[in-house]
N, C-alpha and C. Protein backbone atom coordinates (compact mmCIF):
# COMPACT_ATOMS: atom_id res chain seq x y z
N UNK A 1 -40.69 25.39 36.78
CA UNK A 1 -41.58 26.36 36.21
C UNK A 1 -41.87 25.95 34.78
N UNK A 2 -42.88 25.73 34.67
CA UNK A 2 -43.56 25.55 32.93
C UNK A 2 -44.62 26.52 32.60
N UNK A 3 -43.87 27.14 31.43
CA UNK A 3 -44.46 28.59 31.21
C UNK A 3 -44.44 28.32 29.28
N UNK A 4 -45.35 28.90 28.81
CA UNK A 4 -45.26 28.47 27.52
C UNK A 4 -44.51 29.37 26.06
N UNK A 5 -44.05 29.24 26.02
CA UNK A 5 -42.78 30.23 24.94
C UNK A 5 -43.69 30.52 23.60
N UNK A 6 -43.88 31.82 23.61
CA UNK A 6 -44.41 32.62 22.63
C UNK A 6 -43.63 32.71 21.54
N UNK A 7 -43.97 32.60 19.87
CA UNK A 7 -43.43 32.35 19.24
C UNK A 7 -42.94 33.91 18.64
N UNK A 8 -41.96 34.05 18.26
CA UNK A 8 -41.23 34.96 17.38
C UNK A 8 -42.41 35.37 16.50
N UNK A 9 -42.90 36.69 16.40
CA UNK A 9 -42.96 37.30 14.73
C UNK A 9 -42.21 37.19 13.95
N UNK A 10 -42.00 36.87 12.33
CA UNK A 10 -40.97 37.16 10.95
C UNK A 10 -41.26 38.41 11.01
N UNK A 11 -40.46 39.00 10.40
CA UNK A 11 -40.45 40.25 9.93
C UNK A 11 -41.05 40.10 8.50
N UNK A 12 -41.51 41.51 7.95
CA UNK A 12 -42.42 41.57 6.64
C UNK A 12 -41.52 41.23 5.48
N UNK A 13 -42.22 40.59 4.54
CA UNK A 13 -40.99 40.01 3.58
C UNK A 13 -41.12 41.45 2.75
N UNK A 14 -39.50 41.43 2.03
CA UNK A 14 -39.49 42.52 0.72
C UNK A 14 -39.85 42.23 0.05
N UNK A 15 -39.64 42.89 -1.01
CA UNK A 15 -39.44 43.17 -2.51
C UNK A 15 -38.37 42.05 -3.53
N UNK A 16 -37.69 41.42 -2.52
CA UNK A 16 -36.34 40.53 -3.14
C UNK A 16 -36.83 39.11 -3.04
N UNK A 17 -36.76 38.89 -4.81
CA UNK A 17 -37.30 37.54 -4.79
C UNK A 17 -36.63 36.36 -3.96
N UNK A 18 -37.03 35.38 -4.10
CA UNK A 18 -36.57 34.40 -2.80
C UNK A 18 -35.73 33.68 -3.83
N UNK A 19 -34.25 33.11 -3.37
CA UNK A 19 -32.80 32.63 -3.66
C UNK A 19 -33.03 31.97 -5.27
N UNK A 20 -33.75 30.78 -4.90
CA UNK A 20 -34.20 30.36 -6.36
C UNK A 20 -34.72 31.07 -7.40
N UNK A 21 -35.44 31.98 -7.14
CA UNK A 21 -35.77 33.15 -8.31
C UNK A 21 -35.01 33.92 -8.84
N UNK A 22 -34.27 34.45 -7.72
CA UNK A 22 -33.25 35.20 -8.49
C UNK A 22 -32.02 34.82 -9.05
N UNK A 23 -31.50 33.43 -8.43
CA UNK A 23 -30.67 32.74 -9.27
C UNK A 23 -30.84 32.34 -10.53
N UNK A 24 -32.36 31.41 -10.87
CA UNK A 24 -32.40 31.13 -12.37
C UNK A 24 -32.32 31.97 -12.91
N UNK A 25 -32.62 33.09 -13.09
CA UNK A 25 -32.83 33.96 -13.96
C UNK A 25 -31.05 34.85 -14.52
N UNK A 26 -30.29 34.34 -13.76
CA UNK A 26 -28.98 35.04 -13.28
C UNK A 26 -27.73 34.48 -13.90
N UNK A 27 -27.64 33.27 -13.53
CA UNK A 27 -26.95 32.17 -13.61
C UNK A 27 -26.54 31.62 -15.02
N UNK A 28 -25.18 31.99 -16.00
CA UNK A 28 -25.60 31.27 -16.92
C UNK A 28 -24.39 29.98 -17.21
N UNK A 29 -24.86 28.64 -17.82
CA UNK A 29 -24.46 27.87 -17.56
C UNK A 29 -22.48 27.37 -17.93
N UNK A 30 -21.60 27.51 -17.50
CA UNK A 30 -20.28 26.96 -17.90
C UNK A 30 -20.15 26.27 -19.44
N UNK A 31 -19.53 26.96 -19.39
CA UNK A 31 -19.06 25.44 -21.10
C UNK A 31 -18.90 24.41 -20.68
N UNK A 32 -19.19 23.09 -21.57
CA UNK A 32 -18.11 22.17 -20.97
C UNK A 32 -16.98 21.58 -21.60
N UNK A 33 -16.16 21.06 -20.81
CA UNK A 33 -14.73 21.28 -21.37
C UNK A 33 -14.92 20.12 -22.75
N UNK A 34 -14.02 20.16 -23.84
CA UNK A 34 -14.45 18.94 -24.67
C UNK A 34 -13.41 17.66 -24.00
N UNK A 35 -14.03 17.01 -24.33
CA UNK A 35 -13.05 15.01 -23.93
C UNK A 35 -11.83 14.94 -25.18
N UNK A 36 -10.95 15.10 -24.38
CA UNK A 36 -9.75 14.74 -25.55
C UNK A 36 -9.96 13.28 -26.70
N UNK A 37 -9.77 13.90 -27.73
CA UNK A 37 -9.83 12.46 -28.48
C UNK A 37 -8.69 11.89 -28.22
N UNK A 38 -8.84 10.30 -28.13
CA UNK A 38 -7.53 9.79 -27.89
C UNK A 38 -7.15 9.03 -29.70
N UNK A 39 -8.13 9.69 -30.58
CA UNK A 39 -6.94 8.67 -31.94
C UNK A 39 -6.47 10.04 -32.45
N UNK A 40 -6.84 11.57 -32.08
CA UNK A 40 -5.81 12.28 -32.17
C UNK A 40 -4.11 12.14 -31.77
N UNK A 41 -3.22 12.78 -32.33
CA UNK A 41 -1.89 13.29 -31.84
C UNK A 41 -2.00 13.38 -30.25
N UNK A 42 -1.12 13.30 -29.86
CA UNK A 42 -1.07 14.15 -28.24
C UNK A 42 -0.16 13.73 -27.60
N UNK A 43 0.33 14.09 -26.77
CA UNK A 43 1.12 13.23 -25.40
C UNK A 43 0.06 13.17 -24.22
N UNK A 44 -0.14 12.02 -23.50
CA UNK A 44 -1.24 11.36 -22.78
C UNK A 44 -0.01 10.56 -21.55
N UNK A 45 -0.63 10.86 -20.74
CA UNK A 45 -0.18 9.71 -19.34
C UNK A 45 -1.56 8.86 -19.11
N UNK A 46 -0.95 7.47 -18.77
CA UNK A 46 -1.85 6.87 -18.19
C UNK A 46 -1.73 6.47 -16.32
N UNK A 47 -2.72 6.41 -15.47
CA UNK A 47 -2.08 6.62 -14.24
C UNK A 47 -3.72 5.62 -13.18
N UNK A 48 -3.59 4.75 -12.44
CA UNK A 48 -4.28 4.46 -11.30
C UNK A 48 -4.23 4.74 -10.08
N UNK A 49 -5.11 5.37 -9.59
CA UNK A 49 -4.33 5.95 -8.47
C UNK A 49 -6.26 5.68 -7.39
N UNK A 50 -5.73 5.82 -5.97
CA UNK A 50 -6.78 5.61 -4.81
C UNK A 50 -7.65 6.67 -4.52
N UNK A 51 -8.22 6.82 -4.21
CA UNK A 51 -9.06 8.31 -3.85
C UNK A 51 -9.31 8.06 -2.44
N UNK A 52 -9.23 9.53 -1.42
CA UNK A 52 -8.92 9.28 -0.06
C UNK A 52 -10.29 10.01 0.52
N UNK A 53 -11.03 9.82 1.83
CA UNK A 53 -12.01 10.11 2.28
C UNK A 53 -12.43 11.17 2.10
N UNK A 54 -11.43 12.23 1.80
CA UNK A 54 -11.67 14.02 1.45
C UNK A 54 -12.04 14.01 -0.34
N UNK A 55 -11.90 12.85 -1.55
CA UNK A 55 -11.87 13.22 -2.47
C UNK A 55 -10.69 13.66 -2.85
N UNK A 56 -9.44 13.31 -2.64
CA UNK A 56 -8.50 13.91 -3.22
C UNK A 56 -7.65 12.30 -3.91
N UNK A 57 -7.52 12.91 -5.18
CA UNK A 57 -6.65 11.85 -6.09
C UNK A 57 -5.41 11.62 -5.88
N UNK A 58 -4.99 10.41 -5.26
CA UNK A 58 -3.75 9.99 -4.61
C UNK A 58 -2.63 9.95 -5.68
N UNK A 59 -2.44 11.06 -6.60
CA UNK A 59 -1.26 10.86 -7.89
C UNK A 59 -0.47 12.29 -8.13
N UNK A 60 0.35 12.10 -7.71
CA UNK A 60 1.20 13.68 -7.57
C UNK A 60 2.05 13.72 -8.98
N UNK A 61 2.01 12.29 -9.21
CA UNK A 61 2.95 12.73 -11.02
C UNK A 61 2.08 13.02 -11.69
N UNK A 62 0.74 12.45 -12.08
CA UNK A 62 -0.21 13.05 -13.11
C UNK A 62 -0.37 15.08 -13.25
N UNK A 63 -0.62 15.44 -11.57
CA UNK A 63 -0.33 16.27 -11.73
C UNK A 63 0.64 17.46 -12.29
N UNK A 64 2.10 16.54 -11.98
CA UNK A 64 3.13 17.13 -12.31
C UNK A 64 3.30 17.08 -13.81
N UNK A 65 2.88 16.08 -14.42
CA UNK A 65 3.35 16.12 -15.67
C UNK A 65 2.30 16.87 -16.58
N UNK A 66 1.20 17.27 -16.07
CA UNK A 66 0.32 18.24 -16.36
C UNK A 66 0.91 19.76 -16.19
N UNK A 67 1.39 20.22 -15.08
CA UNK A 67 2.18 21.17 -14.93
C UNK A 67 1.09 22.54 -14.08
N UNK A 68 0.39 21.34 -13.43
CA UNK A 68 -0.70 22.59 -12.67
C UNK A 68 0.10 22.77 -11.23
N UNK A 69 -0.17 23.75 -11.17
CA UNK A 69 0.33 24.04 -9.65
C UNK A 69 -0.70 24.87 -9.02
N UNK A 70 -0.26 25.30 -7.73
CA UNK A 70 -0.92 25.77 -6.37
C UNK A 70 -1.96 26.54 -6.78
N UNK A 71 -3.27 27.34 -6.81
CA UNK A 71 -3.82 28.08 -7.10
C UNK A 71 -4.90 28.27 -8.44
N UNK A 72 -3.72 27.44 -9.65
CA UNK A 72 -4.66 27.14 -10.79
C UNK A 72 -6.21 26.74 -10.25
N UNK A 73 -6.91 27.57 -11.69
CA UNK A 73 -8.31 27.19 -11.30
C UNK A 73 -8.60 25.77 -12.30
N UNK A 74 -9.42 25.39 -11.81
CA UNK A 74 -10.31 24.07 -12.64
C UNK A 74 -11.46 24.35 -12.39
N UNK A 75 -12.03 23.84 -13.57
CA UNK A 75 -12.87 23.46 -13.99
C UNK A 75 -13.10 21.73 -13.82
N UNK A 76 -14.32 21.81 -12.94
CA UNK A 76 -14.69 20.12 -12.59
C UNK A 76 -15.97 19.40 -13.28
N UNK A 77 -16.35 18.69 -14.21
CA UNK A 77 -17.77 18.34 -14.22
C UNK A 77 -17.76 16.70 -14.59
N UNK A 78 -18.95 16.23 -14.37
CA UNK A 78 -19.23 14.88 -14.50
C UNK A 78 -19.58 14.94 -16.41
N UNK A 79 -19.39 13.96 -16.75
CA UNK A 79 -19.83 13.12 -18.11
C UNK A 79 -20.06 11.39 -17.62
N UNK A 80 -21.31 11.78 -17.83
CA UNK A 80 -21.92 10.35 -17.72
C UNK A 80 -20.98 10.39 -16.18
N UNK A 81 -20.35 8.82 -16.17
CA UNK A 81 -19.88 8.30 -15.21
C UNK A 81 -18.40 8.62 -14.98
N UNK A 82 -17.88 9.37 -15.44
CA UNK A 82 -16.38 9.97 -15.33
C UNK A 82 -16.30 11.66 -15.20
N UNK A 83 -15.40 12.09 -14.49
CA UNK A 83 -15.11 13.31 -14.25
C UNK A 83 -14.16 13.78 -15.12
N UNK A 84 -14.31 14.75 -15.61
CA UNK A 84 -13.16 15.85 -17.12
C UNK A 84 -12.82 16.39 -16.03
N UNK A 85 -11.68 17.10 -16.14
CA UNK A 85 -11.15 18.68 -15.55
C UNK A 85 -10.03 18.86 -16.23
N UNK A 86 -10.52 20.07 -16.01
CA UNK A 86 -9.04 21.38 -17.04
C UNK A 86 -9.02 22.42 -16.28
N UNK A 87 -8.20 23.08 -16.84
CA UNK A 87 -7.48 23.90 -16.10
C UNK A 87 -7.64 25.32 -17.12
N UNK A 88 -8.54 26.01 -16.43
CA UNK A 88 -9.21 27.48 -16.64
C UNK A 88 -9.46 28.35 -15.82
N UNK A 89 -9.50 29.87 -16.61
CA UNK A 89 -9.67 30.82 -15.71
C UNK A 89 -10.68 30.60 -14.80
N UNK A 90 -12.02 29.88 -15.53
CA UNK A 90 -13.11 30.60 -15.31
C UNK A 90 -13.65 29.36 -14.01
N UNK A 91 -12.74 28.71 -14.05
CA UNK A 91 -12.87 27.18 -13.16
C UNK A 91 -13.42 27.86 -11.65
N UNK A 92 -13.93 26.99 -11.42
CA UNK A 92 -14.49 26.77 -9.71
C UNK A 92 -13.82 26.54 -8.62
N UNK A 93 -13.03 25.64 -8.72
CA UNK A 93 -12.31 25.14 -7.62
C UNK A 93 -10.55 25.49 -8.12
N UNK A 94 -9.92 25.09 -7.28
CA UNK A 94 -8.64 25.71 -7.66
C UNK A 94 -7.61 24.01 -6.92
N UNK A 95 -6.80 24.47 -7.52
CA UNK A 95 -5.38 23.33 -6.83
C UNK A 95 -5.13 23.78 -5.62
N UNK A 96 -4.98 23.21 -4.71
CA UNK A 96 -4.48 23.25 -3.23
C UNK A 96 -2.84 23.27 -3.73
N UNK A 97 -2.42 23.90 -2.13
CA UNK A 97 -1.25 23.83 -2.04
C UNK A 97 -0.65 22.87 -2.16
N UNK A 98 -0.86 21.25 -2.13
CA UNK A 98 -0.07 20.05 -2.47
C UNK A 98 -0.71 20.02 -3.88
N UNK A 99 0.41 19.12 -4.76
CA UNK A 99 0.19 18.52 -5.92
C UNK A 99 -1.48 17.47 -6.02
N UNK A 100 -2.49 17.85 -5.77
CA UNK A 100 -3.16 16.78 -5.44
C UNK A 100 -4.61 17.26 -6.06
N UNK A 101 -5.11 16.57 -6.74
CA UNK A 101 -6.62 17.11 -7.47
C UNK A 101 -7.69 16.07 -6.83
N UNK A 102 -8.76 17.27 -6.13
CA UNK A 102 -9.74 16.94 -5.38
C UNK A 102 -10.89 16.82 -5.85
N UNK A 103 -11.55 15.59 -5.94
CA UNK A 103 -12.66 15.63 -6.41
C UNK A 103 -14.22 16.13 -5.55
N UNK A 104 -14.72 17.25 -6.19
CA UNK A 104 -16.15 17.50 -5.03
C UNK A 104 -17.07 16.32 -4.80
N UNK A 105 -17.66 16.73 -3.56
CA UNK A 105 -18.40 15.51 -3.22
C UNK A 105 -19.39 15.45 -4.01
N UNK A 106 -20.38 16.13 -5.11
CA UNK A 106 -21.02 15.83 -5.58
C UNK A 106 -20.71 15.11 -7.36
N UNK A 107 -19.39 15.23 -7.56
CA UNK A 107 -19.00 14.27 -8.27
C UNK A 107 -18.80 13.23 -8.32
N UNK A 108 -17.96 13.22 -7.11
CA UNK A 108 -17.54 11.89 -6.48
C UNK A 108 -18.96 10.86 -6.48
N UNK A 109 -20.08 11.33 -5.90
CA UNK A 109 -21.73 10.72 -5.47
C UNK A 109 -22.08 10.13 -6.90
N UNK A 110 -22.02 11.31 -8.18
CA UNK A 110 -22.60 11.28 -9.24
C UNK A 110 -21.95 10.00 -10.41
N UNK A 111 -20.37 9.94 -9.59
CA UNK A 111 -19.83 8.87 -10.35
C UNK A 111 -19.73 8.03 -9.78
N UNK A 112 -19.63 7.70 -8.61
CA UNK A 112 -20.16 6.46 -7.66
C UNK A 112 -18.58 5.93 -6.97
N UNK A 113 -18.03 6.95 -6.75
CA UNK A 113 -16.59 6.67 -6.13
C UNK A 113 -16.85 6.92 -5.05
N UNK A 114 -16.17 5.83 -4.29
CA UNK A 114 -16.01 6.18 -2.42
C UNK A 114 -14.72 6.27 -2.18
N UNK A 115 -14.51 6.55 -0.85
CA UNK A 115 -13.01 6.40 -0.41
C UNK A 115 -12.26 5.02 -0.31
N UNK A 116 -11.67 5.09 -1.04
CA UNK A 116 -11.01 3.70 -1.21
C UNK A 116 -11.07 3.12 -2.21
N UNK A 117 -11.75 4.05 -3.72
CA UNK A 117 -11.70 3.24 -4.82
C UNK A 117 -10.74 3.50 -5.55
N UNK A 118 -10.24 2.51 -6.56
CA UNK A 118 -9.50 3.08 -7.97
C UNK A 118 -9.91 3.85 -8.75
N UNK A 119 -9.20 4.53 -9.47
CA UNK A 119 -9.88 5.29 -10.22
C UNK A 119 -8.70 5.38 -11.84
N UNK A 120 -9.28 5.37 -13.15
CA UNK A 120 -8.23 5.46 -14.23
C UNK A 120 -8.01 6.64 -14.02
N UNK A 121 -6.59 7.21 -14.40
CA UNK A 121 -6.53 8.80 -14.79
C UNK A 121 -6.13 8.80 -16.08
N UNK A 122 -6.61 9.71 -17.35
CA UNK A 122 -6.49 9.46 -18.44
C UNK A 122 -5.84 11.20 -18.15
N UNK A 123 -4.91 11.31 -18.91
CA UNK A 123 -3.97 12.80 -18.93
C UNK A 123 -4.04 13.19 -20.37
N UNK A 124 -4.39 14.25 -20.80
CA UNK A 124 -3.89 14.39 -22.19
C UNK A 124 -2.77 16.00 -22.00
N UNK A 125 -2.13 16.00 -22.18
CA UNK A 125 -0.90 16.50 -21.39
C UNK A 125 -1.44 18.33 -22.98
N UNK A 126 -1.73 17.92 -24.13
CA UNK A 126 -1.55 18.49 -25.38
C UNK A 126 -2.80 19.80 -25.12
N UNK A 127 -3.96 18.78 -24.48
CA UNK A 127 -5.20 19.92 -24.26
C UNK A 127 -5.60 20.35 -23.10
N UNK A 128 -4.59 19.80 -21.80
CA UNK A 128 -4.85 20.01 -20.07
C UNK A 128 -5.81 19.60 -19.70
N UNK A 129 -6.14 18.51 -20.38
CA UNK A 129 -7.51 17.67 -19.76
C UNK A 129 -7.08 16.03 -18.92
N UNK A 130 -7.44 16.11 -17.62
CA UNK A 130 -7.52 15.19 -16.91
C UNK A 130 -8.93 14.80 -17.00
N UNK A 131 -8.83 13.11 -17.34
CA UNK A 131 -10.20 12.09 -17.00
C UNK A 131 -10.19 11.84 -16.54
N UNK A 132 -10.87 11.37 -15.28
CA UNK A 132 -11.06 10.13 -14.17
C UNK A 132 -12.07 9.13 -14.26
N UNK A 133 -11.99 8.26 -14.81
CA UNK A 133 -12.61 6.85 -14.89
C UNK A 133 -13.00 6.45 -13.72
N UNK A 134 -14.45 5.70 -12.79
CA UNK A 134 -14.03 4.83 -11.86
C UNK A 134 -14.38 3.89 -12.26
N UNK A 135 -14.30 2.75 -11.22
CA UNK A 135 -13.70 1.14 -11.70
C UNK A 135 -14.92 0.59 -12.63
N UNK A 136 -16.42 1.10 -12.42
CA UNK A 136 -17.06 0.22 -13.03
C UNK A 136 -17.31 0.55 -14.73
N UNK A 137 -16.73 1.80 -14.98
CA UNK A 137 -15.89 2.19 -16.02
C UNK A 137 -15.16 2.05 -17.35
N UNK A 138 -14.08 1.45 -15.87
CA UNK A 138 -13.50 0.72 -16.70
C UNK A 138 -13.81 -0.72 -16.63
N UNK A 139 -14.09 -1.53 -16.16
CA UNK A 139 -14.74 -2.43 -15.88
C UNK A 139 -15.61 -2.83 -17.87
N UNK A 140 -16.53 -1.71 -17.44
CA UNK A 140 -17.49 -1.83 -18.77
C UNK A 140 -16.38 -2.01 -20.20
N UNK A 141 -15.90 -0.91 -20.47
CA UNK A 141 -14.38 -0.48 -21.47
C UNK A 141 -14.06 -1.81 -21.85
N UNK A 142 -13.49 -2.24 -20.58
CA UNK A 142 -12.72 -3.59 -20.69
C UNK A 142 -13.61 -4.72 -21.05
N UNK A 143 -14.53 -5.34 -20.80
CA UNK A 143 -15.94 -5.90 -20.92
C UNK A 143 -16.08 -6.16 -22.43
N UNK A 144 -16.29 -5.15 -22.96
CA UNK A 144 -17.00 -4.40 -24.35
C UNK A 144 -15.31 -4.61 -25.37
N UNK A 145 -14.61 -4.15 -25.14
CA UNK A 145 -13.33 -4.63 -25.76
C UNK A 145 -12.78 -6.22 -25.65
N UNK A 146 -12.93 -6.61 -24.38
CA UNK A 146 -12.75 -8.48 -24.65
C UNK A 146 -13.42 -9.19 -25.53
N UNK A 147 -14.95 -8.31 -25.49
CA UNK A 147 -15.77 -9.43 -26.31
C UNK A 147 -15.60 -8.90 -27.83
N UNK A 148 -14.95 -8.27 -28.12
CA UNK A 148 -14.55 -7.58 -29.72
C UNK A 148 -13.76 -8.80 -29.73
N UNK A 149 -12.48 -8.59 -28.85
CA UNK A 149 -11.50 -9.52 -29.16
C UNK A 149 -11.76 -10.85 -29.31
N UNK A 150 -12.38 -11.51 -28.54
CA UNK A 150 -13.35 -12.91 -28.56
C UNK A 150 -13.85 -13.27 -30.06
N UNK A 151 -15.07 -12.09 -30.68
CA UNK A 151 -15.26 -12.13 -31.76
C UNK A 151 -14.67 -12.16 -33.01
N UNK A 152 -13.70 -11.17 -32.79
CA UNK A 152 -12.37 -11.48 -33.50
C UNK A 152 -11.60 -12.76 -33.83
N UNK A 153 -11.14 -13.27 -32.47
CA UNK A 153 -11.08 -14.72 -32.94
C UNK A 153 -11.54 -16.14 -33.35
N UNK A 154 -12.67 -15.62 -32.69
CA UNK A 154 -14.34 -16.64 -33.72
C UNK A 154 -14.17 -16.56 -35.17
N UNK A 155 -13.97 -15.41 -36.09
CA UNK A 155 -13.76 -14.99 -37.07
C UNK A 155 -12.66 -15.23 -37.87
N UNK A 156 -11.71 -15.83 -37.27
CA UNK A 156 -10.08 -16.62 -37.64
C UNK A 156 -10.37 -17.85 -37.67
């Protein structure tokens, strides 16, 4: 039997602007956290660790020596090519029940980490700010500091 399927009426739209309208107008934007200086004071861990297909940072001491546990909220955002997070009320995402900090997939995209990359973890233990570097990152860092050093010894 071939019979031809009549399409649905919508129903009459309201009065309620449509998602995007009423969000901009609504929405106001997060702080962002500041980047620890590192020629300040502080206690700092340094840490490399893998990132696994879900986005989660394969380093359970960074965490620990940070002192976040189950529930804490974070705060997640990109800078440039590295991810900040701290640990705030007003944070988005929260710590899972394991020691383990997950990066969202649209960070992960924005900084160009896949599953299976390295990643630096920069800890500043003084202001609860975790960095995550990925490799091309540090890559650059390292790059840009050899050739100081290079120049440096041209100069001797």
């Amino acid at each position: 039997m071939t019979g031809l399927v009549q399409p649905l009426p919508l129903p009459p739209r309201t009065g309620v602007p449509a998602p995007s309208q009423a969000l901009a107008g609504s929405l106001a934007p997060l702080p962002m956290p500041s980047l620890p200086d590192l020629s300040a004071g502080g206690e700092r861990r340094f840490s490399t660790a893998l990132l696994d297909t879900s986005g989660r940072i394969q380093d359970r001491g960074i965490v620990t020596a940070l002192g976040w546990k189950p529930g804490d909220r974070l705060l997640i955002t990109q800078i440039r090519s590295s991810a900040v997070i701290c640990r705030r009320g007003d944070g988005v995402f929260r710590m899972t029940s394991k020691p383990y900090v997950v990066l969202p997939a649209p960070v992960r995209h924005g900084c160009g980490v896949l599953a299976g990359s390295r990643v630096l973890l920069v800890a500043d233990l003084t202001q609860d700010v975790l960095v995550v570097h990925p490799e091309p990152v540090v890559h650059a860092m390292l790059r840009d500091f050899h050739a100081m050093l290079a120049a440096g010894e041209a100069d001797q």
